[in-house]
Structures are given as C-alpha cells and as structure tokens.
PDB file of N, CA and C in Angstrom:
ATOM      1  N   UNK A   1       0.837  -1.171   0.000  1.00  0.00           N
ATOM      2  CA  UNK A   1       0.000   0.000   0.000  1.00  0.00           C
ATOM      3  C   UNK A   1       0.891   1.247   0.000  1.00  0.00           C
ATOM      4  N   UNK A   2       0.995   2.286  -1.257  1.00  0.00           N
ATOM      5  CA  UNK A   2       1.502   3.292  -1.238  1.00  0.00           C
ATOM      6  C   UNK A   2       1.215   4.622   0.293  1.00  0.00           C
ATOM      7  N   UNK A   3       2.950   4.923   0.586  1.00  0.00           N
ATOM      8  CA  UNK A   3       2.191   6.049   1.873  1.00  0.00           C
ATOM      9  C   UNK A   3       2.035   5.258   3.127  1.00  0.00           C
ATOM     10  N   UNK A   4       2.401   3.810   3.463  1.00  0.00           N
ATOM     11  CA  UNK A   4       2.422   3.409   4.425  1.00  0.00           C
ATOM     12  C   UNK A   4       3.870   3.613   4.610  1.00  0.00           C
ATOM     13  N   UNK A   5       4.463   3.416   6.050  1.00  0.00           N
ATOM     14  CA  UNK A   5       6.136   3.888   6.133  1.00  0.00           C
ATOM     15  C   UNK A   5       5.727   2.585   7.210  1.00  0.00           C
ATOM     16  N   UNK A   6       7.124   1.740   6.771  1.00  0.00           N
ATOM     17  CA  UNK A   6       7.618   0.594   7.729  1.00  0.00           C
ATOM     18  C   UNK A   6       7.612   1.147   9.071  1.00  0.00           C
ATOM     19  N   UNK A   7       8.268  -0.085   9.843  1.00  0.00           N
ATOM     20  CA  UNK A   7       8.551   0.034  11.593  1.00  0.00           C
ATOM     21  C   UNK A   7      10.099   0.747  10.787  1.00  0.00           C
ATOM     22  N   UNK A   8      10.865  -0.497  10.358  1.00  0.00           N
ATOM     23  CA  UNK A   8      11.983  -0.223  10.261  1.00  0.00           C
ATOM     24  C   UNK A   8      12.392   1.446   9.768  1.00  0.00           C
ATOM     25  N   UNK A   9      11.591   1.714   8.810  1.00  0.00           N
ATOM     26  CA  UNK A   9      11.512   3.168   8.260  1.00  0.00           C
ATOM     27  C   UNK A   9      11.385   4.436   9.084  1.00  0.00           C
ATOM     28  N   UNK A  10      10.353   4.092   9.819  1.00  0.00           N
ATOM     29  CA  UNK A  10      10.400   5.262  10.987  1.00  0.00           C
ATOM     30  C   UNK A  10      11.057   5.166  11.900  1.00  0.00           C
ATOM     31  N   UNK A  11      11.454   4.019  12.226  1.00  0.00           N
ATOM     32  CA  UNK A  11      12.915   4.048  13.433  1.00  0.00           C
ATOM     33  C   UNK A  11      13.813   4.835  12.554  1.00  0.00           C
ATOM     34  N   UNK A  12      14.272   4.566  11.503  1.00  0.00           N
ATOM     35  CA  UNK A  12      15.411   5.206  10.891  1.00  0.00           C
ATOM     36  C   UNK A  12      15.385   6.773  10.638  1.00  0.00           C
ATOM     37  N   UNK A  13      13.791   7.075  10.307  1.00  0.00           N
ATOM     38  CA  UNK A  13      13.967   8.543  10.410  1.00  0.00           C
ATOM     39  C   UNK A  13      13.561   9.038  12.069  1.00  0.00           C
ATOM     40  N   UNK A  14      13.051   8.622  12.905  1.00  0.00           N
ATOM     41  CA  UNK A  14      13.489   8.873  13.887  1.00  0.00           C
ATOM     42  C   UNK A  14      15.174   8.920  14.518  1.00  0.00           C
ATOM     43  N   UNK A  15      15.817   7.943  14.320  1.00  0.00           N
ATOM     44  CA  UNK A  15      17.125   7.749  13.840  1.00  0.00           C
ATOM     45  C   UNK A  15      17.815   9.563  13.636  1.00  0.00           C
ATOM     46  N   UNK A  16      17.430   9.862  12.525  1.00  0.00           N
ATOM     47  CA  UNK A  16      18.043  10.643  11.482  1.00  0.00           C
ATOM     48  C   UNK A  16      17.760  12.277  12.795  1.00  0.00           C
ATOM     49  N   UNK A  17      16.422  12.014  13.347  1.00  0.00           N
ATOM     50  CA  UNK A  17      16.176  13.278  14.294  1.00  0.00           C
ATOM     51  C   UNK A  17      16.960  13.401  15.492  1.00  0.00           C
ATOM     52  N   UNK A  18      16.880  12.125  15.561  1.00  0.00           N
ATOM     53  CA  UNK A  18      18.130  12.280  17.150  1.00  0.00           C
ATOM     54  C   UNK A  18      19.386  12.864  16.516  1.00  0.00           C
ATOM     55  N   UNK A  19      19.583  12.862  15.703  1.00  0.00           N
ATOM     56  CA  UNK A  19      21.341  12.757  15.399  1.00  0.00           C
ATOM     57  C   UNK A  19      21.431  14.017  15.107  1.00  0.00           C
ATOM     58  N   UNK A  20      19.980  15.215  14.174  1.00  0.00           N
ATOM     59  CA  UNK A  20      20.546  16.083  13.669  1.00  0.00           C
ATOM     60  C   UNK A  20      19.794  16.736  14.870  1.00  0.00           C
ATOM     61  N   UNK A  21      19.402  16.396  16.097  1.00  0.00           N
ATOM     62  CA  UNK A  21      19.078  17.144  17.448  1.00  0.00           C
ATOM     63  C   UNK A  21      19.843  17.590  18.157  1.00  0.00           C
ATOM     64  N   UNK A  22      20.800  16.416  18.346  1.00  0.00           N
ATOM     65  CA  UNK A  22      21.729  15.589  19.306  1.00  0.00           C
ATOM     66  C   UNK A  22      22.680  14.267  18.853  1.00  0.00           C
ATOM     67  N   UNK A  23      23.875  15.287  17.720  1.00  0.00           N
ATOM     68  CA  UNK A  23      24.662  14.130  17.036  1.00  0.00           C
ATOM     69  C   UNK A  23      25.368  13.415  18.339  1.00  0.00           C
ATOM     70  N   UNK A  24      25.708  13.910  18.922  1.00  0.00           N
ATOM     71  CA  UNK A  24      26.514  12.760  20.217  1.00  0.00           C
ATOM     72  C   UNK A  24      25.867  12.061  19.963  1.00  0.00           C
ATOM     73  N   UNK A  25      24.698  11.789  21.042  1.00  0.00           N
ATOM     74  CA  UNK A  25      23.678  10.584  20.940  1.00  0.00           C
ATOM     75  C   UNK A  25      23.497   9.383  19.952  1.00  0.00           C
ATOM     76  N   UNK A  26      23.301   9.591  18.402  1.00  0.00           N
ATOM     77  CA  UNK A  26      23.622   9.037  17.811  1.00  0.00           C
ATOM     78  C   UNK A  26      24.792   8.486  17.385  1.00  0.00           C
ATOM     79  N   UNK A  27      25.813   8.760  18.006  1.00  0.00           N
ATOM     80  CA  UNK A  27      27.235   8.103  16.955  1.00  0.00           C
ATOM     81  C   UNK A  27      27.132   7.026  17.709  1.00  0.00           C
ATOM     82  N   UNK A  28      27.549   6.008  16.534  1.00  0.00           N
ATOM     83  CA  UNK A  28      27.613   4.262  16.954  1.00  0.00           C
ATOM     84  C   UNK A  28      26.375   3.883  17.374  1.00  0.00           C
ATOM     85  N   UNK A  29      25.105   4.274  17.254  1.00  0.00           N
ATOM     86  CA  UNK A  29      23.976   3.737  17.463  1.00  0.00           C
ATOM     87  C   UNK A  29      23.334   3.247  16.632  1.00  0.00           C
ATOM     88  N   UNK A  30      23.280   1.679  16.661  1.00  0.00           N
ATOM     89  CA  UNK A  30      22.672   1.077  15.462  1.00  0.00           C
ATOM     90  C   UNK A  30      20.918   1.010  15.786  1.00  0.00           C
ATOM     91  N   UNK A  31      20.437   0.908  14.016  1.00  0.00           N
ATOM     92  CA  UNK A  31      18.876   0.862  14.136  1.00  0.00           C
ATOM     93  C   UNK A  31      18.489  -0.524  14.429  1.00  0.00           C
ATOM     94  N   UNK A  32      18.999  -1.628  15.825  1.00  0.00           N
ATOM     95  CA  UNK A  32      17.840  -2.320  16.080  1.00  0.00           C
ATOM     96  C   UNK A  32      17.581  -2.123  17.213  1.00  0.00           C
ATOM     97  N   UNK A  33      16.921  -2.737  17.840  1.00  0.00           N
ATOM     98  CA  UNK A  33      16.043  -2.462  18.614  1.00  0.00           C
ATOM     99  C   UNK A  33      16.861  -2.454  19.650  1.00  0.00           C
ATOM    100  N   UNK A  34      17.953  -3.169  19.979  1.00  0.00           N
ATOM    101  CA  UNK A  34      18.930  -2.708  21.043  1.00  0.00           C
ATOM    102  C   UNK A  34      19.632  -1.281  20.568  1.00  0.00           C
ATOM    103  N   UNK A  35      20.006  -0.893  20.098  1.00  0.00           N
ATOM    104  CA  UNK A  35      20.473   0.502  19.748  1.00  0.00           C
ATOM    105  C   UNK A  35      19.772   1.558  19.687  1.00  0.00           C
ATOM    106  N   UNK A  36      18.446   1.650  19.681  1.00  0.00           N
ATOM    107  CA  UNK A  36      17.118   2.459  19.691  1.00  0.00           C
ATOM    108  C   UNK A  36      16.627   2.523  21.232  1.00  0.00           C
ATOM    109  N   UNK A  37      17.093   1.247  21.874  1.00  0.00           N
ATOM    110  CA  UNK A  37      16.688   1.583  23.563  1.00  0.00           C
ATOM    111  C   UNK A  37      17.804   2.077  24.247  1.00  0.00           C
ATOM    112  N   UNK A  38      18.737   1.477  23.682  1.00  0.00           N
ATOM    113  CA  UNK A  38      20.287   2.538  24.233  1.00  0.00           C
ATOM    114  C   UNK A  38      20.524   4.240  24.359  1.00  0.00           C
ATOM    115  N   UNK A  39      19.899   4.417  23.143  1.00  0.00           N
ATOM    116  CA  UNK A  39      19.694   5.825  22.316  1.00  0.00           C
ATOM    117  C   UNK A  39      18.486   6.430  23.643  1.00  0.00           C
ATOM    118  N   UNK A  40      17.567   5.748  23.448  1.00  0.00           N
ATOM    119  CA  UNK A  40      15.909   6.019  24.241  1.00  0.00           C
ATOM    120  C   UNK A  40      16.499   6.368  26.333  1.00  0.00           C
ATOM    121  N   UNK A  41      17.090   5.440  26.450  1.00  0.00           N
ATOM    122  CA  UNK A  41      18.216   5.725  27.725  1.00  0.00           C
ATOM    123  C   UNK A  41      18.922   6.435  28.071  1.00  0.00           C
ATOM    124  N   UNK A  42      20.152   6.981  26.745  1.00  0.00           N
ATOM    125  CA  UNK A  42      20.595   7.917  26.690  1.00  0.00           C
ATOM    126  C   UNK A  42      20.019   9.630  26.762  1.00  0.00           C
ATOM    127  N   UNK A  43      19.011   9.752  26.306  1.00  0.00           N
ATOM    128  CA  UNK A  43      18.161  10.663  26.135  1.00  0.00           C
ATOM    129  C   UNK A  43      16.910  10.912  27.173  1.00  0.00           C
ATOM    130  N   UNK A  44      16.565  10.058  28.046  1.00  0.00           N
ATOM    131  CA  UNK A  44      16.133   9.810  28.789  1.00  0.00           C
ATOM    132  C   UNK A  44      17.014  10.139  30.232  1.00  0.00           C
ATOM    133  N   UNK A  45      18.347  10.040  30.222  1.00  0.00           N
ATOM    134  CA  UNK A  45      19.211  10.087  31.290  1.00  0.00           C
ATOM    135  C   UNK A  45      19.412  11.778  31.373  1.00  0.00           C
ATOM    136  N   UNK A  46      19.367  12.068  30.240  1.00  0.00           N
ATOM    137  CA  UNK A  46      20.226  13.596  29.788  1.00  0.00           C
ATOM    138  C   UNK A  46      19.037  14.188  30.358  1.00  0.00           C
ATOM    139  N   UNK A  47      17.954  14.229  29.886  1.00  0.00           N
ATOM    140  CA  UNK A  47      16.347  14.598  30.383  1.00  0.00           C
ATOM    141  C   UNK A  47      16.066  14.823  31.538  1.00  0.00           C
ATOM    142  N   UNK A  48      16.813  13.491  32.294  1.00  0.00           N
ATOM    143  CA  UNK A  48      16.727  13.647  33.434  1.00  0.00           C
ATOM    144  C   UNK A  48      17.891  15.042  34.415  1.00  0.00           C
ATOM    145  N   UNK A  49      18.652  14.561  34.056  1.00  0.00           N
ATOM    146  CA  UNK A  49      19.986  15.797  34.669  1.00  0.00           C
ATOM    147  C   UNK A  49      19.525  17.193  34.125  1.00  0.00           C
ATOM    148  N   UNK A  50      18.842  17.584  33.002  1.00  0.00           N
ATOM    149  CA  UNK A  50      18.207  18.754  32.543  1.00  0.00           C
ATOM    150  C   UNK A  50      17.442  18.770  33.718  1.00  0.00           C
ATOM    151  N   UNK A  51      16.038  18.092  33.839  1.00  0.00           N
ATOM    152  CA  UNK A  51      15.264  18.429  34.828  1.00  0.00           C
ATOM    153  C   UNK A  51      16.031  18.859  36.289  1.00  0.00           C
ATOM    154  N   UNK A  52      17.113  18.189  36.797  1.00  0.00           N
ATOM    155  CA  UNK A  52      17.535  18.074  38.540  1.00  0.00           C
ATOM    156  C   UNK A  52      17.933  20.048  38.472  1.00  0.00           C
ATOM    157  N   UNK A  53      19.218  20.320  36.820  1.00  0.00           N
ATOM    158  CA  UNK A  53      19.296  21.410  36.713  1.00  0.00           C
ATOM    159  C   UNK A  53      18.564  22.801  37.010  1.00  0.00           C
ATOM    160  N   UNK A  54      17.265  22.433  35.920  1.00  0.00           N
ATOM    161  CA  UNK A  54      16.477  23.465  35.726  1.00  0.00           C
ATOM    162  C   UNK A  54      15.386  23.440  37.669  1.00  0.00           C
ATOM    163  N   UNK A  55      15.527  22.759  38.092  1.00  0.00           N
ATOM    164  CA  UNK A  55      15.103  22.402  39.459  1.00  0.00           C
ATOM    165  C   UNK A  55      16.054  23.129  40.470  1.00  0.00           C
ATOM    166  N   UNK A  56      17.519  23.112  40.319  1.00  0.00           N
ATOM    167  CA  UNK A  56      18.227  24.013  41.182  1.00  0.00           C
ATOM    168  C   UNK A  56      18.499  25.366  40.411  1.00  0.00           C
ATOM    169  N   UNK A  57      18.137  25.566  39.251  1.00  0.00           N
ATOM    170  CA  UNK A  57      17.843  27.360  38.824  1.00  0.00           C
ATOM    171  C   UNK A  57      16.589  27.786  39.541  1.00  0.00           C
ATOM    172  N   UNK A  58      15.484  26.834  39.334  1.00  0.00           N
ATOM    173  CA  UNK A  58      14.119  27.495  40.399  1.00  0.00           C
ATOM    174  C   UNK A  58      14.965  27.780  41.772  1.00  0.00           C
ATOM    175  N   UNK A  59      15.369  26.440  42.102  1.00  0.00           N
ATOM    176  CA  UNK A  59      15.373  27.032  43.792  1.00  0.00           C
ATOM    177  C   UNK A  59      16.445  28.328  44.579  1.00  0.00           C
ATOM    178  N   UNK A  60      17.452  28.227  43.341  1.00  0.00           N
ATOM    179  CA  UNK A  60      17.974  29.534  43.104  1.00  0.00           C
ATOM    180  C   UNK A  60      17.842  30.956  42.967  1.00  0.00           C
ATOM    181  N   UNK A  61      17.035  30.574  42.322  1.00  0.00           N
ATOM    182  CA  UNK A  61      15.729  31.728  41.559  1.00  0.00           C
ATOM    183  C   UNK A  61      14.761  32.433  42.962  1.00  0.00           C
ATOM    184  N   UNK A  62      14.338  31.713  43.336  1.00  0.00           N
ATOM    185  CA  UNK A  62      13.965  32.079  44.766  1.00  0.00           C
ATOM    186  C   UNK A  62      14.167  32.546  45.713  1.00  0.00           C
ATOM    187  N   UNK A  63      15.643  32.070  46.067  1.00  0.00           N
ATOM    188  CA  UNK A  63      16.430  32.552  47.321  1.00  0.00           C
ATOM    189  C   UNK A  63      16.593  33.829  46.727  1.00  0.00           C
ATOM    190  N   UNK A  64      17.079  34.281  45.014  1.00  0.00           N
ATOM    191  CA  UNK A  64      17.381  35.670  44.825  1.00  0.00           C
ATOM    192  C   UNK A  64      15.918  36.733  44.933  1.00  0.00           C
ATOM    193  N   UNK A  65      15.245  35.931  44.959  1.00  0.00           N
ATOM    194  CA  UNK A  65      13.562  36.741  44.664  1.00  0.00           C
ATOM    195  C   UNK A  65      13.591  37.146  45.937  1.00  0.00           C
ATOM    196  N   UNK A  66      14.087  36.320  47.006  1.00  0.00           N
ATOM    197  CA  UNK A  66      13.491  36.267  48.392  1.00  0.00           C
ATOM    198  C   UNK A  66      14.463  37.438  49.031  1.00  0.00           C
ATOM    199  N   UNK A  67      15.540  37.207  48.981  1.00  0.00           N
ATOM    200  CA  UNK A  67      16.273  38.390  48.804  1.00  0.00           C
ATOM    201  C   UNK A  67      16.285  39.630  48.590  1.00  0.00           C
ATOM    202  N   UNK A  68      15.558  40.056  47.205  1.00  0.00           N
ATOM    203  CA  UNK A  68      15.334  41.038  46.906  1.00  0.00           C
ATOM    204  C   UNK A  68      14.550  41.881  47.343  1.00  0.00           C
ATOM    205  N   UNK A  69      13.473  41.003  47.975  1.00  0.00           N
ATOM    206  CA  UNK A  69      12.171  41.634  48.727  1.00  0.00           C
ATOM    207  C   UNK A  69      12.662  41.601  50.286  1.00  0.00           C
ATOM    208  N   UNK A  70      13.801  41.408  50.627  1.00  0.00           N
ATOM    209  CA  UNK A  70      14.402  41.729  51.903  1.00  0.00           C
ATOM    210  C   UNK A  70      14.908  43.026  51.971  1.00  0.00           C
ATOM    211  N   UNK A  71      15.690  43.146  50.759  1.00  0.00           N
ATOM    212  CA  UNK A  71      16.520  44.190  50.314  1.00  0.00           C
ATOM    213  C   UNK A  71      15.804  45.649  50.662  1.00  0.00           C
ATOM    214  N   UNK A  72      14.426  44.987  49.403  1.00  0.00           N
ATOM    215  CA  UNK A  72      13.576  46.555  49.256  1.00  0.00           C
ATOM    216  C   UNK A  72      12.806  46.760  50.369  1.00  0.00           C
ATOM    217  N   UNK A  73      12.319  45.604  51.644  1.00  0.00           N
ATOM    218  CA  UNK A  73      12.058  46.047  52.770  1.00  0.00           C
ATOM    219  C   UNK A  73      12.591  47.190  53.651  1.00  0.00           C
ATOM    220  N   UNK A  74      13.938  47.163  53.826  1.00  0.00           N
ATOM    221  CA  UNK A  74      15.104  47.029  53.923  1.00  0.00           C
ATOM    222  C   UNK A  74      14.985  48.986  53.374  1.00  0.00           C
ATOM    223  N   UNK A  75      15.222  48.891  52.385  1.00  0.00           N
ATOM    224  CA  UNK A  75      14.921  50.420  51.504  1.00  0.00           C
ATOM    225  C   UNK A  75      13.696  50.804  52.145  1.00  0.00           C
ATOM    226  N   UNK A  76      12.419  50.713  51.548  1.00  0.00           N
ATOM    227  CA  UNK A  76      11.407  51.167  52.224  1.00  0.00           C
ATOM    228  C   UNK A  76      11.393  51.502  53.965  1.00  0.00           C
ATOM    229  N   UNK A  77      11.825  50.849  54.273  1.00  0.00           N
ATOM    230  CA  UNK A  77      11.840  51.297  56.328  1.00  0.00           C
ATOM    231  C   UNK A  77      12.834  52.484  56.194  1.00  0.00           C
ATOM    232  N   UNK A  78      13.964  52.453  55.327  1.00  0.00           N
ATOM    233  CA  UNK A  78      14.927  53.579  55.595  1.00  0.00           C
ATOM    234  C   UNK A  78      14.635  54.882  55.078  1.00  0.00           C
ATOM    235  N   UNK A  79      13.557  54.859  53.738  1.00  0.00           N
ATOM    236  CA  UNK A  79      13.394  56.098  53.290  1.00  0.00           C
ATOM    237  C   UNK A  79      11.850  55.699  53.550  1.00  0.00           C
ATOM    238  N   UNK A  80      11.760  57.004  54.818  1.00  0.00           N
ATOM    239  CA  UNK A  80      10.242  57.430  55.552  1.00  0.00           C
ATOM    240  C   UNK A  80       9.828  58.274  53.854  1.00  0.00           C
TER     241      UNK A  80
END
C-alpha cells in the first residue's frame, strides 16, 4: 500500500532526528532495537539531569527573589 512507512523506516527517520538534534547521541547507534533503547536511555538520562538542573535554577531563583524583597524592605523602612 503506497504512503504506508515501515517500523523499520520510521525508526530510521526517527534515527536521522536524534542525530541532527543531538549528534553525540547518535554516533555508533545502530537501528535495532537494542540501539534504539540505548539511544531512548541515553536521552532519557540527559532529560533527566536537565530536569535536577532546571530544578536548582528554580530554587535559586527564589532565594534571589526572596532576597530582593528583603533588600527593598530594607529600603522602604529607611526612606520614611
């Protein structure tokens, strides 16, 4: 049936997205199904350390917010 795309086919252009996303990831990663969960792991791991990151910029983010509104307390009491 014309316009249907294989398993194998869309792994491969899935394939083709990781690599031009995230060429690391792809080098030496073959298209079977062990090399596609390796890849899926890999990307999955990185995902994860992004998230712990963007988790200590919030809590970062905060202490400076929290701060700031100490600061301008701080200002405001001094100029009546």
């Amino acid at each position: 049936m014309k316009g249907r795309v294989s398993q194998r086919e869309r792994e491969y252009l899935a394939m083709g997205v990781f690599q031009a996303y995230h060429p690391s990831l792809g080098a030496g990663v073959t298209l079977d199904k062990a090399g596609i969960d390796e890849l899926r792991e890999a990307l999955r791991t990185e995902v994860e350390q992004l998230e712990r990151e963007i988790h200590s910029l919030n809590q970062e983010d905060l202490k400076l917010d929290k701060r700031k509104e100490e600061l301008l307390a701080i200002l405001r009491c001094s100029n009546p």
